[in-house]
N, C-alpha and C. Protein backbone atom coordinates (compact mmCIF):
# COMPACT_ATOMS: atom_id res chain seq x y z
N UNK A 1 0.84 -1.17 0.00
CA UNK A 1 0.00 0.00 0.00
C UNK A 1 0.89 1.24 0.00
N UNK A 2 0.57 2.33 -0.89
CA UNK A 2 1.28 3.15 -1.04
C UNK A 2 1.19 4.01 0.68
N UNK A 3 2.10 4.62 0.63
CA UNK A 3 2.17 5.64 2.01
C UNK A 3 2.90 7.08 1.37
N UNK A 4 1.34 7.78 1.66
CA UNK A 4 2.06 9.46 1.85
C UNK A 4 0.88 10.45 2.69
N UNK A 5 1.33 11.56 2.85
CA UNK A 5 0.65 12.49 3.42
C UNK A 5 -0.39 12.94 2.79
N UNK A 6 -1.60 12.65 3.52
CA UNK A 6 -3.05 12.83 2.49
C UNK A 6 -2.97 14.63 2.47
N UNK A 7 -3.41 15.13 1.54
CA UNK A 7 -3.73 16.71 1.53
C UNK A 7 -4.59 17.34 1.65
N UNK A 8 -5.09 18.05 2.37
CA UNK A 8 -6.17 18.87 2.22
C UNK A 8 -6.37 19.99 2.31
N UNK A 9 -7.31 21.46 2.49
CA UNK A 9 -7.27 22.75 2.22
C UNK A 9 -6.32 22.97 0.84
N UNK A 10 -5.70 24.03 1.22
CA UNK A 10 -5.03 24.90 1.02
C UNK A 10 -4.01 24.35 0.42
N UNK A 11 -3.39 23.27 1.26
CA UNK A 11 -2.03 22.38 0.44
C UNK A 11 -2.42 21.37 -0.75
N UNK A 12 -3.62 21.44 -0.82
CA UNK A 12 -3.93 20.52 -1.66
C UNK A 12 -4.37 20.99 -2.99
N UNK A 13 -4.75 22.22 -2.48
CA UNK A 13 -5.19 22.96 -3.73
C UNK A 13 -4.00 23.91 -4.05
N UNK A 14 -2.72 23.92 -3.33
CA UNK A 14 -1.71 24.49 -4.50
C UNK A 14 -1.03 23.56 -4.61
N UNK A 15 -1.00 22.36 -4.46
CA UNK A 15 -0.50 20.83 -5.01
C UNK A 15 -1.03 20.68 -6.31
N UNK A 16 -2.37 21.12 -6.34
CA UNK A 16 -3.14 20.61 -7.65
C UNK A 16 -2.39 21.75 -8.59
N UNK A 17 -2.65 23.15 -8.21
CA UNK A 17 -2.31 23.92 -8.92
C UNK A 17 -0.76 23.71 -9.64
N UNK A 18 0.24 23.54 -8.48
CA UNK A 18 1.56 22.98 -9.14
C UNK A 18 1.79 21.73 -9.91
N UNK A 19 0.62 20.50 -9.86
CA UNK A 19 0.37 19.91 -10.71
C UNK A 19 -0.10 20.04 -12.11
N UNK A 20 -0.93 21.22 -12.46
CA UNK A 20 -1.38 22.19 -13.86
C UNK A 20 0.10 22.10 -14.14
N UNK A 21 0.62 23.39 -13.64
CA UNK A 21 1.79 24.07 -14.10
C UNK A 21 3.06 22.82 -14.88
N UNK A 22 2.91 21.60 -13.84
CA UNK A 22 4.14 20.64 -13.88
C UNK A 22 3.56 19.77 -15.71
N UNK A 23 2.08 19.28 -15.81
CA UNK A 23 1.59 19.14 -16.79
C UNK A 23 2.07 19.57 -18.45
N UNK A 24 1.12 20.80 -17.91
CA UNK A 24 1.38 21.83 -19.18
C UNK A 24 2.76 21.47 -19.49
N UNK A 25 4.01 22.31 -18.49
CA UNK A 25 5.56 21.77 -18.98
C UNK A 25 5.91 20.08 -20.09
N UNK A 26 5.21 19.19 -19.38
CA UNK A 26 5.40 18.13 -19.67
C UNK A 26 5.66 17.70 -21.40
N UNK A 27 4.30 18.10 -21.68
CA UNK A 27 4.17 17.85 -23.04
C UNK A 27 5.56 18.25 -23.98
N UNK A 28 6.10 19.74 -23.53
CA UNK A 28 7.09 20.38 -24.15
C UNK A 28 8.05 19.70 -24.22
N UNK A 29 8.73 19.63 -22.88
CA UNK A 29 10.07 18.60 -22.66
C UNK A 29 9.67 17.32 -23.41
N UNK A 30 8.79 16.61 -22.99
CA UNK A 30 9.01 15.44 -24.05
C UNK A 30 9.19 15.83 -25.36
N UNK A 31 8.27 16.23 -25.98
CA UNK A 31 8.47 16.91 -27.00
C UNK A 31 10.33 17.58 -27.48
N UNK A 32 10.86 17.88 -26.66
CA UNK A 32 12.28 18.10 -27.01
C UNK A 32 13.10 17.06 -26.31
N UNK A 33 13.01 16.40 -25.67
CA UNK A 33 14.14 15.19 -25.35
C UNK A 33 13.68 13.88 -26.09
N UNK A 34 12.26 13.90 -26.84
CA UNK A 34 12.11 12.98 -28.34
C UNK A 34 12.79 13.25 -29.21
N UNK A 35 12.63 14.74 -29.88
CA UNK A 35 13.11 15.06 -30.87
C UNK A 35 14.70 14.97 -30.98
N UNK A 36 15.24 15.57 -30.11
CA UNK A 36 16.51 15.13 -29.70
C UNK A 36 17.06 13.87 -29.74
N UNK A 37 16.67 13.07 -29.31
CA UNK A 37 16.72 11.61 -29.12
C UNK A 37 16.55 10.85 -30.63
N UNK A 38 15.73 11.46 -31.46
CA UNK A 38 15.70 11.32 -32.93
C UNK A 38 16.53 11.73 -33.70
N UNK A 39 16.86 12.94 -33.23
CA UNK A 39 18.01 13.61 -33.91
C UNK A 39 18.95 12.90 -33.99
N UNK A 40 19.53 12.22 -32.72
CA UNK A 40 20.62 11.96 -32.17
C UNK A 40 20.80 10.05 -33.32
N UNK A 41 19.35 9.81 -33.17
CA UNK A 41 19.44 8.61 -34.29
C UNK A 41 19.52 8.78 -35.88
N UNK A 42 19.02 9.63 -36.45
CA UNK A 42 19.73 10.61 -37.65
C UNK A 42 21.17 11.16 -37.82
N UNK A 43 22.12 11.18 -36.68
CA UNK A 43 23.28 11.45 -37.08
C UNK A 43 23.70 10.70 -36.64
N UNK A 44 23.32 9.51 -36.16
CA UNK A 44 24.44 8.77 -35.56
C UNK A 44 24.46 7.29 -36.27
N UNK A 45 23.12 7.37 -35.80
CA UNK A 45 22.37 5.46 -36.04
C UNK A 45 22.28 4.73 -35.14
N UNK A 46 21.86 5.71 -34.25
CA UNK A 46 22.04 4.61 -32.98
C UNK A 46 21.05 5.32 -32.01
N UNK A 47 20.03 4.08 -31.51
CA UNK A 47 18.86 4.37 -30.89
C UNK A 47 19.10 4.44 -29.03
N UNK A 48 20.10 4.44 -28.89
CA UNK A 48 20.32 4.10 -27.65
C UNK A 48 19.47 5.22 -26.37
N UNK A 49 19.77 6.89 -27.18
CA UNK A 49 18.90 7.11 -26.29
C UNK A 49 17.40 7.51 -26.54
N UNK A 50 16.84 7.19 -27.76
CA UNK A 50 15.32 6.97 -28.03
C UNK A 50 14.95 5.75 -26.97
N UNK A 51 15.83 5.35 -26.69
CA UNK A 51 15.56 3.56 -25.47
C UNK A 51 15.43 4.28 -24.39
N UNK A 52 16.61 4.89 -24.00
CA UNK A 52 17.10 5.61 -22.55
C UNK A 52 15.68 6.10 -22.13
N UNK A 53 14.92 7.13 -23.49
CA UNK A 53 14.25 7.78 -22.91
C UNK A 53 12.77 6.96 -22.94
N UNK A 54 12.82 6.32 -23.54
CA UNK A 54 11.36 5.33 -23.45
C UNK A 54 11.44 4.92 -22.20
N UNK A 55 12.60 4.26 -21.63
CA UNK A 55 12.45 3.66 -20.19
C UNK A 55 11.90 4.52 -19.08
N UNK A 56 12.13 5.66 -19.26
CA UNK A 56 11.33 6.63 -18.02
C UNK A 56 10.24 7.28 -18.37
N UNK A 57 9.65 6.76 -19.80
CA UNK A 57 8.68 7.57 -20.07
C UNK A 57 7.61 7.06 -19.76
N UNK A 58 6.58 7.38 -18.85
CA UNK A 58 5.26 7.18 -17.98
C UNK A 58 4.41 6.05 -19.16
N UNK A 59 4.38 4.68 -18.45
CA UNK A 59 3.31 4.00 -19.20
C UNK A 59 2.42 4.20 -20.33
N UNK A 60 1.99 5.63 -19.88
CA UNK A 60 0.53 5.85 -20.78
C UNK A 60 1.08 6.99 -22.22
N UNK A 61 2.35 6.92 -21.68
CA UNK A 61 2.61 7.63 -23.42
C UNK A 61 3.48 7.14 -24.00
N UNK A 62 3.94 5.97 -23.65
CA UNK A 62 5.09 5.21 -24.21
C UNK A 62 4.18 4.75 -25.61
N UNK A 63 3.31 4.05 -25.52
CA UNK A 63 3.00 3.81 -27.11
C UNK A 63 2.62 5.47 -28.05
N UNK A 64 2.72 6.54 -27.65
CA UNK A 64 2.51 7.85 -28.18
C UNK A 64 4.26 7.90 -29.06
N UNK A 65 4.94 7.82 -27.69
CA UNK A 65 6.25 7.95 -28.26
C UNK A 65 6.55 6.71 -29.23
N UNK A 66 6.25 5.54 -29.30
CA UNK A 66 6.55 4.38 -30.23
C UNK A 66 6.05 4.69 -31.05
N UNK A 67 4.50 4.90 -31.51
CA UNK A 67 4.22 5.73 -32.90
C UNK A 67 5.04 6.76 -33.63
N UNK A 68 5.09 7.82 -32.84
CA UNK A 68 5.81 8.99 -33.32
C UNK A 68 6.85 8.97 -34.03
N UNK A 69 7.87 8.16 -32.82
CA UNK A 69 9.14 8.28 -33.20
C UNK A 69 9.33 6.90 -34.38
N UNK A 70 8.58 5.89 -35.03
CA UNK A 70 8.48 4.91 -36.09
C UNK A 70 8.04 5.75 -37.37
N UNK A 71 7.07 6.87 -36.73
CA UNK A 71 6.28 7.15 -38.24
C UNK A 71 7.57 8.53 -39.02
N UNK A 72 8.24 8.72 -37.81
CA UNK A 72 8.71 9.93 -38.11
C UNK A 72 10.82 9.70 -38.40
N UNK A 73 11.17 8.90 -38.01
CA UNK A 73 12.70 8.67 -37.61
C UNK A 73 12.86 6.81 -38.58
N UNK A 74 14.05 7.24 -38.16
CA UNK A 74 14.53 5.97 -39.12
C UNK A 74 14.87 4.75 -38.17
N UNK A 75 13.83 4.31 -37.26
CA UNK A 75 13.50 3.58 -36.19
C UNK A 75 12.63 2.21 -36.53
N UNK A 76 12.60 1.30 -36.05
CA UNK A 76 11.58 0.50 -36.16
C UNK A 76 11.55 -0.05 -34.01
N UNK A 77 10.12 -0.58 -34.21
CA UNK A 77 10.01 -0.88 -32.81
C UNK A 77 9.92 -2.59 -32.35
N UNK A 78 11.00 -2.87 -31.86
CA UNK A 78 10.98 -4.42 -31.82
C UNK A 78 10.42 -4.98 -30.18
N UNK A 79 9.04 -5.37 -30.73
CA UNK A 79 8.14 -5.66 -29.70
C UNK A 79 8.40 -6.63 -28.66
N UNK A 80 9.21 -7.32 -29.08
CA UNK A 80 9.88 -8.72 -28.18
C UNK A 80 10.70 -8.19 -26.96
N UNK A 81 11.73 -7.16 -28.06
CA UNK A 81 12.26 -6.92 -27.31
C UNK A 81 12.21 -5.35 -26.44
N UNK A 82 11.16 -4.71 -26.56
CA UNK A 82 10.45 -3.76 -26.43
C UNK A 82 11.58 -2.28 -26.43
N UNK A 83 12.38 -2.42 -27.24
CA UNK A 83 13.16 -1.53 -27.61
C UNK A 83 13.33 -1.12 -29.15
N UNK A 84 13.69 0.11 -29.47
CA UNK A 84 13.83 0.78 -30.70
C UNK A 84 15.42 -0.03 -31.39
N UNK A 85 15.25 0.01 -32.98
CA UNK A 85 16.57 -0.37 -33.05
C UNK A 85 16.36 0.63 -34.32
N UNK A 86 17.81 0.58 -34.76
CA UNK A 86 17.89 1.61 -36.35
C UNK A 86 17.52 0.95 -37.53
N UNK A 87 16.92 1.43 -38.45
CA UNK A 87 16.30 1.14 -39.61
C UNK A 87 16.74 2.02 -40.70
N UNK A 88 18.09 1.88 -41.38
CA UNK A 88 18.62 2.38 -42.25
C UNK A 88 17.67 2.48 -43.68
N UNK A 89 17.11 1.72 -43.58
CA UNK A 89 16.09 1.25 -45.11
C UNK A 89 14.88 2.40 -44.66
N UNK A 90 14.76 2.65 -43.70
CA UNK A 90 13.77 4.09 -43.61
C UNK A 90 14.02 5.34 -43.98
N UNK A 91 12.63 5.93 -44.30
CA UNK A 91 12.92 7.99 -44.48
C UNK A 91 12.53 8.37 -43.33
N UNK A 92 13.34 9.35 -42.70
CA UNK A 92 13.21 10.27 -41.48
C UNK A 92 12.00 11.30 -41.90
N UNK A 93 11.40 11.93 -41.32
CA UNK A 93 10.98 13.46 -41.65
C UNK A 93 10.72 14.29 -40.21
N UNK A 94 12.26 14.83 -40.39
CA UNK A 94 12.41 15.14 -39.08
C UNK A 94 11.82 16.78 -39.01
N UNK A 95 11.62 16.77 -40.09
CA UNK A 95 10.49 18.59 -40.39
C UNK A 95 9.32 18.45 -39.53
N UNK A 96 8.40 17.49 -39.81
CA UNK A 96 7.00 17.01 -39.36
C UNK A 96 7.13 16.32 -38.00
N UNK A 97 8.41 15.72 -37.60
CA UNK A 97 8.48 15.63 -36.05
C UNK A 97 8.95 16.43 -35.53
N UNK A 98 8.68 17.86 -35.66
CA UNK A 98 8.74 19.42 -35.04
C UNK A 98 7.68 19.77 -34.99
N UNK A 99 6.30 19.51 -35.63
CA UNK A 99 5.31 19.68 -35.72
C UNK A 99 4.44 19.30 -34.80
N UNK A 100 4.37 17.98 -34.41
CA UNK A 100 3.57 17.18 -33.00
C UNK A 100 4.66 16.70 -31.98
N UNK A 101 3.77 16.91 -30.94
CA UNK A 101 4.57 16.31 -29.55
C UNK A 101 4.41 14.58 -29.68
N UNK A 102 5.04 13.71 -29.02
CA UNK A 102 4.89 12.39 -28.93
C UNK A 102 3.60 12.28 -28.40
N UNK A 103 3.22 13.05 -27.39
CA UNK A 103 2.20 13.01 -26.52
C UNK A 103 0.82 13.03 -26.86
N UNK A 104 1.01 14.19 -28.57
CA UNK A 104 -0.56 13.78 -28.96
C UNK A 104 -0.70 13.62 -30.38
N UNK A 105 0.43 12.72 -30.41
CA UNK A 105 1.01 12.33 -31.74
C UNK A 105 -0.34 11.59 -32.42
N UNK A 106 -0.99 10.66 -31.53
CA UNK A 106 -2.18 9.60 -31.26
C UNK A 106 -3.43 10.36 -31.84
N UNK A 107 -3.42 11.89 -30.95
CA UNK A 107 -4.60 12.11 -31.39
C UNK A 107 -4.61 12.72 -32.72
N UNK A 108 -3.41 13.34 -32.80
CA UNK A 108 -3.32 13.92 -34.22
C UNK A 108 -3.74 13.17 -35.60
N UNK A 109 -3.17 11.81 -35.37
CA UNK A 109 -2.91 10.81 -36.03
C UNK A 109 -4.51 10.53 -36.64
N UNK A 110 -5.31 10.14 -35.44
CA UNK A 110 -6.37 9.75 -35.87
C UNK A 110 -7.42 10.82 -36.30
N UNK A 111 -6.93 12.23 -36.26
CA UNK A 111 -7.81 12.98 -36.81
C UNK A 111 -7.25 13.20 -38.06
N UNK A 112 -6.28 13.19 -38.55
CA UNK A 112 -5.89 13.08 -39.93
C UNK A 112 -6.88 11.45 -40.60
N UNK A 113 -7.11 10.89 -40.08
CA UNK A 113 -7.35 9.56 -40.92
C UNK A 113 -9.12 10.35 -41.11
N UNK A 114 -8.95 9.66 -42.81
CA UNK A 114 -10.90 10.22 -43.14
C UNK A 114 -11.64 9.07 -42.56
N UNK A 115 -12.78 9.50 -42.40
CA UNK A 115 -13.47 8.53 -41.64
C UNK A 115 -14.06 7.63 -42.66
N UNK A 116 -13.65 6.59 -42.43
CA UNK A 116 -14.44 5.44 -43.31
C UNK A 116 -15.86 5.14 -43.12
N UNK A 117 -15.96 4.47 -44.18
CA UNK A 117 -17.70 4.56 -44.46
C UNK A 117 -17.73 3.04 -43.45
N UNK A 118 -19.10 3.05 -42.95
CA UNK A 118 -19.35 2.08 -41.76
C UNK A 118 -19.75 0.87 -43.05
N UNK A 119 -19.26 -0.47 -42.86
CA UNK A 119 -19.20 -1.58 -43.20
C UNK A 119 -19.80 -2.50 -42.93
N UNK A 120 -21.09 -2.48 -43.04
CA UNK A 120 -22.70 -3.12 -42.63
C UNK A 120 -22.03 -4.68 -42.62
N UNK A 121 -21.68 -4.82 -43.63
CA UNK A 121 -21.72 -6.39 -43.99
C UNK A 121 -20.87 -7.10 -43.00
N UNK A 122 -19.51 -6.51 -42.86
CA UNK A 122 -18.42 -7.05 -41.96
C UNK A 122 -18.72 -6.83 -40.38
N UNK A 123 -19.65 -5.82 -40.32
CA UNK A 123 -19.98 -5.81 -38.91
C UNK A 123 -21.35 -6.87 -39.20
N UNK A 124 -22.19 -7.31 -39.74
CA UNK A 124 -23.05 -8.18 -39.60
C UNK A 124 -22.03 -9.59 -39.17
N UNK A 125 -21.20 -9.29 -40.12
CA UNK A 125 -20.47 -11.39 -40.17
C UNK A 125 -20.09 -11.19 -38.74
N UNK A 126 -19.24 -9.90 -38.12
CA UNK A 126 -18.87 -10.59 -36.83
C UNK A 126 -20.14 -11.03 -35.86
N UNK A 127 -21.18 -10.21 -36.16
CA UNK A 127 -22.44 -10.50 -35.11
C UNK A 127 -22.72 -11.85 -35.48
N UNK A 128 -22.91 -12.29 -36.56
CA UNK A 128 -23.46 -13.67 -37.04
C UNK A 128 -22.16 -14.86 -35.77
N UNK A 129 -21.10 -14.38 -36.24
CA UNK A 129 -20.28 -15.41 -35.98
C UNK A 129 -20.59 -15.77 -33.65
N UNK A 130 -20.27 -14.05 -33.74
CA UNK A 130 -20.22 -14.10 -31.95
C UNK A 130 -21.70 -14.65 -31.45
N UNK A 131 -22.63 -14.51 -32.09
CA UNK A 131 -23.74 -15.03 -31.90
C UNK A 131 -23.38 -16.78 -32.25
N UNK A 132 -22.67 -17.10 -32.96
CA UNK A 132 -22.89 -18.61 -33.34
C UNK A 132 -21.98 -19.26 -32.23
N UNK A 133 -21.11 -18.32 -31.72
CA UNK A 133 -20.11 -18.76 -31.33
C UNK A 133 -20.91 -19.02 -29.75
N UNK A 134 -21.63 -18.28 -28.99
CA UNK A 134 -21.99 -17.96 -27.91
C UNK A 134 -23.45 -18.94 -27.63
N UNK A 135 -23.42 -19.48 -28.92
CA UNK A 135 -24.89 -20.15 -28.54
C UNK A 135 -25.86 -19.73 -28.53
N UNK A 136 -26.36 -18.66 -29.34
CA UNK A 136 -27.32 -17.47 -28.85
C UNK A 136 -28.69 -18.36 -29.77
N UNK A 137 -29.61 -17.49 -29.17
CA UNK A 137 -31.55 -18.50 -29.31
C UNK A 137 -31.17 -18.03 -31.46
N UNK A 138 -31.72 -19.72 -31.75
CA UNK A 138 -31.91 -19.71 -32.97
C UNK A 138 -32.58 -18.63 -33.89
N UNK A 139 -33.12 -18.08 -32.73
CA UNK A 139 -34.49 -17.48 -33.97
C UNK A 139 -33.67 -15.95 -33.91
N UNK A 140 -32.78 -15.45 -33.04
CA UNK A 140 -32.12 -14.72 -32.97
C UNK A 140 -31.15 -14.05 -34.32
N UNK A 141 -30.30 -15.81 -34.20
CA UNK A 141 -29.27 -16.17 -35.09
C UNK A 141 -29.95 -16.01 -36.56
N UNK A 142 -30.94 -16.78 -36.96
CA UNK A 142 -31.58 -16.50 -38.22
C UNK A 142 -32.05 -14.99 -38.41
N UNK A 143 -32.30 -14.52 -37.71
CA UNK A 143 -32.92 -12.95 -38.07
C UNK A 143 -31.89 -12.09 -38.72
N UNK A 144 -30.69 -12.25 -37.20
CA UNK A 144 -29.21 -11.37 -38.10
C UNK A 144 -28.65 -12.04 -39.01
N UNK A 145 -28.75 -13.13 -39.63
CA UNK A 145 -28.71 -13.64 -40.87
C UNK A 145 -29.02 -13.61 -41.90
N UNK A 146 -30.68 -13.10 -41.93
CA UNK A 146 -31.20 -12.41 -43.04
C UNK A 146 -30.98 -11.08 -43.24
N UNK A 147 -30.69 -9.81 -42.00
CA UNK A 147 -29.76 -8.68 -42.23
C UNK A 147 -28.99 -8.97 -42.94
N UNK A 148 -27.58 -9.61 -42.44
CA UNK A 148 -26.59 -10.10 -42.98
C UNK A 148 -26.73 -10.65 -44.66
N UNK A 149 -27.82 -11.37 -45.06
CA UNK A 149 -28.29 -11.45 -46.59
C UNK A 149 -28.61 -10.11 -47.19
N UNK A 150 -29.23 -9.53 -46.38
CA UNK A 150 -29.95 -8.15 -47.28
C UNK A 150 -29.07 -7.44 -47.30
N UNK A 151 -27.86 -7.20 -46.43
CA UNK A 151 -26.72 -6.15 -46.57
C UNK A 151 -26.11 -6.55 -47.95
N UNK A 152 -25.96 -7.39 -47.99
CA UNK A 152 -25.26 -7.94 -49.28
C UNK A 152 -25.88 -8.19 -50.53
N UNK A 153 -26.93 -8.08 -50.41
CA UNK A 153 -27.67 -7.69 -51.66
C UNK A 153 -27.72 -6.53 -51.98
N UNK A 154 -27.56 -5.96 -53.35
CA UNK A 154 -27.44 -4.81 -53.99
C UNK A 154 -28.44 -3.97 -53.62
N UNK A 155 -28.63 -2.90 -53.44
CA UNK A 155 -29.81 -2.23 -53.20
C UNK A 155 -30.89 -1.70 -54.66
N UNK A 156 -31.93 -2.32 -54.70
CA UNK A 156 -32.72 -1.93 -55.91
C UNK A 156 -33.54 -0.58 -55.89
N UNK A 157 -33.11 0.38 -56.23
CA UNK A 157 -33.71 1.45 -56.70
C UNK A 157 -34.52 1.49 -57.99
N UNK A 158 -36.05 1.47 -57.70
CA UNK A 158 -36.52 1.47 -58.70
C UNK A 158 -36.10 3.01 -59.18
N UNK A 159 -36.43 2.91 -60.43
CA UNK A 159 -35.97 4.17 -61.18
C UNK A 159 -37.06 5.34 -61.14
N UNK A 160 -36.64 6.46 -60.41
CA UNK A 160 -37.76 7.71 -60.93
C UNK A 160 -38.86 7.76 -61.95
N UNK A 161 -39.69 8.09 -61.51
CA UNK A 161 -40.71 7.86 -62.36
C UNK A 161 -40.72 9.51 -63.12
N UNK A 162 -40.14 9.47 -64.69
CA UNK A 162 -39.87 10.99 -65.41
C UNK A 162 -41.83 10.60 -65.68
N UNK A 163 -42.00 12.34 -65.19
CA UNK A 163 -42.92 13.02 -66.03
C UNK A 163 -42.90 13.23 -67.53
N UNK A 164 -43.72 12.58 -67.79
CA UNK A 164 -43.86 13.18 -69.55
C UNK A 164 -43.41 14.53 -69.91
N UNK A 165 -42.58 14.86 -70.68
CA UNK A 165 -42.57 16.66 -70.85
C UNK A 165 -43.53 16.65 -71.43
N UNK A 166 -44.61 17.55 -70.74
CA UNK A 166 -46.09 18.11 -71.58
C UNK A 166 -45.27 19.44 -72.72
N UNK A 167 -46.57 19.34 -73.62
CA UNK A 167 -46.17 20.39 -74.77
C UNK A 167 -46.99 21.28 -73.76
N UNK A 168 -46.69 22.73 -73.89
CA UNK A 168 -47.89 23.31 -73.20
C UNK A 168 -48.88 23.72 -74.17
N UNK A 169 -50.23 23.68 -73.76
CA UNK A 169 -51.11 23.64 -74.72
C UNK A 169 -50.98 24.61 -75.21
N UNK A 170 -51.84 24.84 -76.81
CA UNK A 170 -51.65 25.91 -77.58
C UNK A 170 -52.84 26.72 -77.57
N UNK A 171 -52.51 28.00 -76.72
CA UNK A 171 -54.27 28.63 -76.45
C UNK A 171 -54.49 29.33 -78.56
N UNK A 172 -55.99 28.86 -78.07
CA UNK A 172 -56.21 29.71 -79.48
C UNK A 172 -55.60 31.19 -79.81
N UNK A 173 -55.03 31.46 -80.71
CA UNK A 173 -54.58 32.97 -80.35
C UNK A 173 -55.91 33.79 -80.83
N UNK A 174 -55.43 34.68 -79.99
CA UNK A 174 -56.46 35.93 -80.25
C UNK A 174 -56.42 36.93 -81.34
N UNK A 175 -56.96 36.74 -82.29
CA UNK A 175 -57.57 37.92 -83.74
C UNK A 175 -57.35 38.77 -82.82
N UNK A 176 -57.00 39.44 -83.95
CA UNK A 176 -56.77 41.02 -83.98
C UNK A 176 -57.71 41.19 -84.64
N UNK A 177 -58.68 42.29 -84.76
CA UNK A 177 -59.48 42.92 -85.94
C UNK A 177 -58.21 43.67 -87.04
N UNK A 178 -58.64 43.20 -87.62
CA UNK A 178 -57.67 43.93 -88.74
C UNK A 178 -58.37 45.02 -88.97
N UNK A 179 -57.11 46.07 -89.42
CA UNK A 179 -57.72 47.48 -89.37
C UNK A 179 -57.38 47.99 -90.37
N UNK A 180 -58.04 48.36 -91.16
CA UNK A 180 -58.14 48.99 -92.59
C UNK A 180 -57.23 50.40 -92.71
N UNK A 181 -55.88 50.18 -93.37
CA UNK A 181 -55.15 50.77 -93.41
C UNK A 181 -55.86 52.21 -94.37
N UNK A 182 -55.48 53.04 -93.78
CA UNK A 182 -56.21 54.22 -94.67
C UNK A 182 -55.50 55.11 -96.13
N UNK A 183 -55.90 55.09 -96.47
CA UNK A 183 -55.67 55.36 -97.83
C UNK A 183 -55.67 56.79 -98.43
């Protein structure tokens, strides 16, 4: 069990506050002891301290920094051995890793991706399957099965029904009295 001094008032609320402040910093420094650390594998070839610094880097952004520094440095990430090694056969673009921090490399990432169109059919097969798999009531299983048929059938649009182009009718025209030109 952890042991420390619980906080309250006053100390706790400029604890929190020096916690903001310590935050905010955070992002930056990583942000420059990555880049650095990339750098340092661009002139050298050697990942040693892209490692160094993964090892102290807080659980929850270590896969931020493994993205980053793969998509961006001439790195690859060897999962076994949960360390970076050099990847000469890679392009760096060490322009665009000036651009994002490691930290929200993630979110950046996935707001660049366009959103794909939702995939009726492949999300039916997994329901079909987890349902088959789970034992679920037959009459269940057959229902999302016939979804699963109709997704995959083409969708038939009957065709618009065109209006005839009407001629517009031809009103009788209206006589003129002809008027006896005078002489």
């Amino acid at each position: 069990m952890a042991k420390f001094e619980i906080l309250t008032g006053k100390k706790l609320k400029n604890a929190i506050a020096g916690r903001g402040k310590a935050v905010a910093t955070f992002t930056e420094r990583e942000h420059q002891l990555a880049y650095s650390a990339l750098y340092h594998v661009e002139m050298h070839s050697c990942a040693s301290h892209l490692n160094a610094l993964l090892e102290v880097t807080p659980a929850n952004y270590r896969r931020g920094l493994v993205s980053w520094a793969t998509a961006f440095g001439k790195v690859k990430f060897d999962t076994e051995a949960r360390a970076f090694e050099y990847a000469k056969d890679k392009k760096s673009d060490m322009e665009k890793a000036l651009e994002v921090a490691p930290a929200n490399y993630e979110k950046a990432k996935g707001a660049d991706k366009a959103k794909t169109a939702f995939d009726e059919v492949a999300y039916l097969e997994r329901v079909v399957k987890k349902l088959d798999e789970e034992g679920a009531d037959p009459r269940v299983l057959q229902a999302v099965k016939g979804a699963l048929t109709l997704a995959k059938t083409p969708a038939i649009v009957a065709p618009a029904k065109q209006e005839k182009a009407k001629a517009p009718k031809a009103k009788p025209e209206q006589q003129q009295p002809e008027v006896a030109a005078a002489a």
